[in-house]
C-alpha atoms as a PDB file:
ATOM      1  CA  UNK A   1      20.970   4.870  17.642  1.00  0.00           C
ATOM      2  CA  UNK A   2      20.357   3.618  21.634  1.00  0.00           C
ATOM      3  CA  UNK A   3      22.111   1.045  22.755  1.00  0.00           C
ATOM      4  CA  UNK A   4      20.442  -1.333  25.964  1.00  0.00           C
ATOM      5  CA  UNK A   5      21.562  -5.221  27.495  1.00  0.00           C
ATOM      6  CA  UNK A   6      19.541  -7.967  26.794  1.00  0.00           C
ATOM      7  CA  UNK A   7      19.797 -11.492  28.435  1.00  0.00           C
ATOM      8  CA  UNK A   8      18.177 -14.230  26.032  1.00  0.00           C
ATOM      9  CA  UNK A   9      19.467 -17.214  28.290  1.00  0.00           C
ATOM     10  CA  UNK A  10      16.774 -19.755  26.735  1.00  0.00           C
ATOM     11  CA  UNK A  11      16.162 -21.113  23.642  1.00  0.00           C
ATOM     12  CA  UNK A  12      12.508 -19.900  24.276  1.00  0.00           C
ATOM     13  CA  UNK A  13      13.935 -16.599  25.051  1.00  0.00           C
ATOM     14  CA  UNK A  14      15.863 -16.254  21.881  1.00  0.00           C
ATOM     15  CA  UNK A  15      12.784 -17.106  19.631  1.00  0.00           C
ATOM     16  CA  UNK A  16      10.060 -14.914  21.257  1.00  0.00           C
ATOM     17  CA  UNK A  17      12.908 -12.012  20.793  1.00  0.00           C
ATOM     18  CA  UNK A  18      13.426 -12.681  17.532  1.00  0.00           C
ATOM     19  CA  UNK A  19       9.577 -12.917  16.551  1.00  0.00           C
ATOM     20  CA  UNK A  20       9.369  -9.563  18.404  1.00  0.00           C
ATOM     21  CA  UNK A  21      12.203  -8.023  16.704  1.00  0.00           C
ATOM     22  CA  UNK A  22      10.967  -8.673  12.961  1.00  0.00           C
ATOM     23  CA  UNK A  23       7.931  -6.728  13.508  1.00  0.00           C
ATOM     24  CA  UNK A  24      10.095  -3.496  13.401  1.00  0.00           C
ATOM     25  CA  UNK A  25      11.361  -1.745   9.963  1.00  0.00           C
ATOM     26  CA  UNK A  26      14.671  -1.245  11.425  1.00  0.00           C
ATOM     27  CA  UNK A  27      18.094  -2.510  11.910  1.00  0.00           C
ATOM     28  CA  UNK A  28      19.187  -3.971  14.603  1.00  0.00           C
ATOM     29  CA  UNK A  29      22.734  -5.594  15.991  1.00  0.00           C
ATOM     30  CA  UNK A  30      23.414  -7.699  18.596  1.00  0.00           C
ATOM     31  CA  UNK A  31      27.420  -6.925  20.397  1.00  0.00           C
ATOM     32  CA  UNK A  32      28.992  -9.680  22.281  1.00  0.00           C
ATOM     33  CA  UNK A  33      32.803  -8.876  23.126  1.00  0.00           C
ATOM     34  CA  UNK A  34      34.273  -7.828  19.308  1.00  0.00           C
ATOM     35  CA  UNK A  35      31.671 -10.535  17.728  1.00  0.00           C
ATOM     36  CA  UNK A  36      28.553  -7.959  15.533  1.00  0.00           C
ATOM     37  CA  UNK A  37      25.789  -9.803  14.187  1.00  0.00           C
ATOM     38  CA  UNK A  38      21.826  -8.897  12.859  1.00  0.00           C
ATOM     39  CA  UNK A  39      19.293  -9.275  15.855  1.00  0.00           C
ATOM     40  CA  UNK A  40      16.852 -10.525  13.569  1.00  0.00           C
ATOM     41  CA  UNK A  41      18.885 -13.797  12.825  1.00  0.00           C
ATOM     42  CA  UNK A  42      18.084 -16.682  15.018  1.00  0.00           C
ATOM     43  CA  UNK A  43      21.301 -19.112  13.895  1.00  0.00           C
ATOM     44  CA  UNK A  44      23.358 -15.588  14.543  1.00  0.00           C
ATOM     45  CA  UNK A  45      22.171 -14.968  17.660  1.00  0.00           C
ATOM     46  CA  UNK A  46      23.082 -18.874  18.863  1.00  0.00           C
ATOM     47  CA  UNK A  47      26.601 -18.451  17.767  1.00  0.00           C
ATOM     48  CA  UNK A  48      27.150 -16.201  20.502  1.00  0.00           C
ATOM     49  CA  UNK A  49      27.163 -16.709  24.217  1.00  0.00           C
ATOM     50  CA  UNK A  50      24.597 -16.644  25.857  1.00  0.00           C
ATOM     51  CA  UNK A  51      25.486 -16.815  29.561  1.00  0.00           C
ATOM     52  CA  UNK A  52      25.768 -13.342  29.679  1.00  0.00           C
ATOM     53  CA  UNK A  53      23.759 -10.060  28.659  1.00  0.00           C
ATOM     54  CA  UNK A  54      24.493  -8.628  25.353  1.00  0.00           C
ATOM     55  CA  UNK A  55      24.283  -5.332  23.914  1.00  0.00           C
ATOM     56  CA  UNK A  56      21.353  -4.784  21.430  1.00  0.00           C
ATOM     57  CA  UNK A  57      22.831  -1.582  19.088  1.00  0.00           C
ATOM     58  CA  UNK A  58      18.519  -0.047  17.890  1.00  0.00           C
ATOM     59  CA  UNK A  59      18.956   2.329  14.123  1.00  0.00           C
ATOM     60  CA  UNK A  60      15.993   3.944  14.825  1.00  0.00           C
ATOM     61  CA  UNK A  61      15.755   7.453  16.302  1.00  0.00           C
ATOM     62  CA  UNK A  62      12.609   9.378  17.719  1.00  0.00           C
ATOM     63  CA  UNK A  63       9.411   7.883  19.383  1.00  0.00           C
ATOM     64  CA  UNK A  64      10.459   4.397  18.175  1.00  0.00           C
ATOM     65  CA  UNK A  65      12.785   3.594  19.554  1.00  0.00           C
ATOM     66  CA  UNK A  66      10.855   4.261  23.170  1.00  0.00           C
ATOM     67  CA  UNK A  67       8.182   2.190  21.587  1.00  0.00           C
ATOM     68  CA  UNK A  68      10.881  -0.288  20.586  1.00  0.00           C
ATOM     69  CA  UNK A  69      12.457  -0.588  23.792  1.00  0.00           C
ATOM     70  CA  UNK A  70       9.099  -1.077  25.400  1.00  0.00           C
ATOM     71  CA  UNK A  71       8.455  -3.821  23.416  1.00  0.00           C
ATOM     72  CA  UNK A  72      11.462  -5.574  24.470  1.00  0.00           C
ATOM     73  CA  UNK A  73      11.115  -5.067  27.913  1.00  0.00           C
ATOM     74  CA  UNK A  74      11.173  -8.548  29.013  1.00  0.00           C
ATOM     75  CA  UNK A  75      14.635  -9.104  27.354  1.00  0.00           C
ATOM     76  CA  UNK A  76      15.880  -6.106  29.148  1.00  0.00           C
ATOM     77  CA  UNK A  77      18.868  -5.923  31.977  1.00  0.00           C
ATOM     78  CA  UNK A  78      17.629  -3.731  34.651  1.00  0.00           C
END
């Protein structure tokens, strides 16, 4: 498991992620304070707050993930 921040502070932020994100075979959660919920859900992901990054928890292990985390590299807090 890796764990990187992610700001999705637009709506058209949060659905290119999550269009991104469902192309992948693996789990992924989204941490915001003590609030867990699945990446890959759009309605979960607007529940949470927004105004600041959140932590993006990646199951996979090996190459992937570096392929994953490439992928997402727009979302990513640097």
């Amino acid at each position: 498991m890796k764990t990187v921040q992610i700001s999705l502070n637009s709506i058209d932020k949060v659905k290119a992620f999550v269009n991104e994100i469902t192309k992948f075979d693996y789990d992924f959660d989204l941490v915001s304070g003590r609030y867990v919920i699945d990446a890959k859900s759009i309605m979960g992901i607007f529940s949470l707050d927004l105004s600041k990054p959140i932590d993006l928890n990646i199951h996979a292990d090996g190459a992937d993930v570096d392929n994953i985390v490439a992928a997402l590299d727009t979302y990513l807090v640097k």
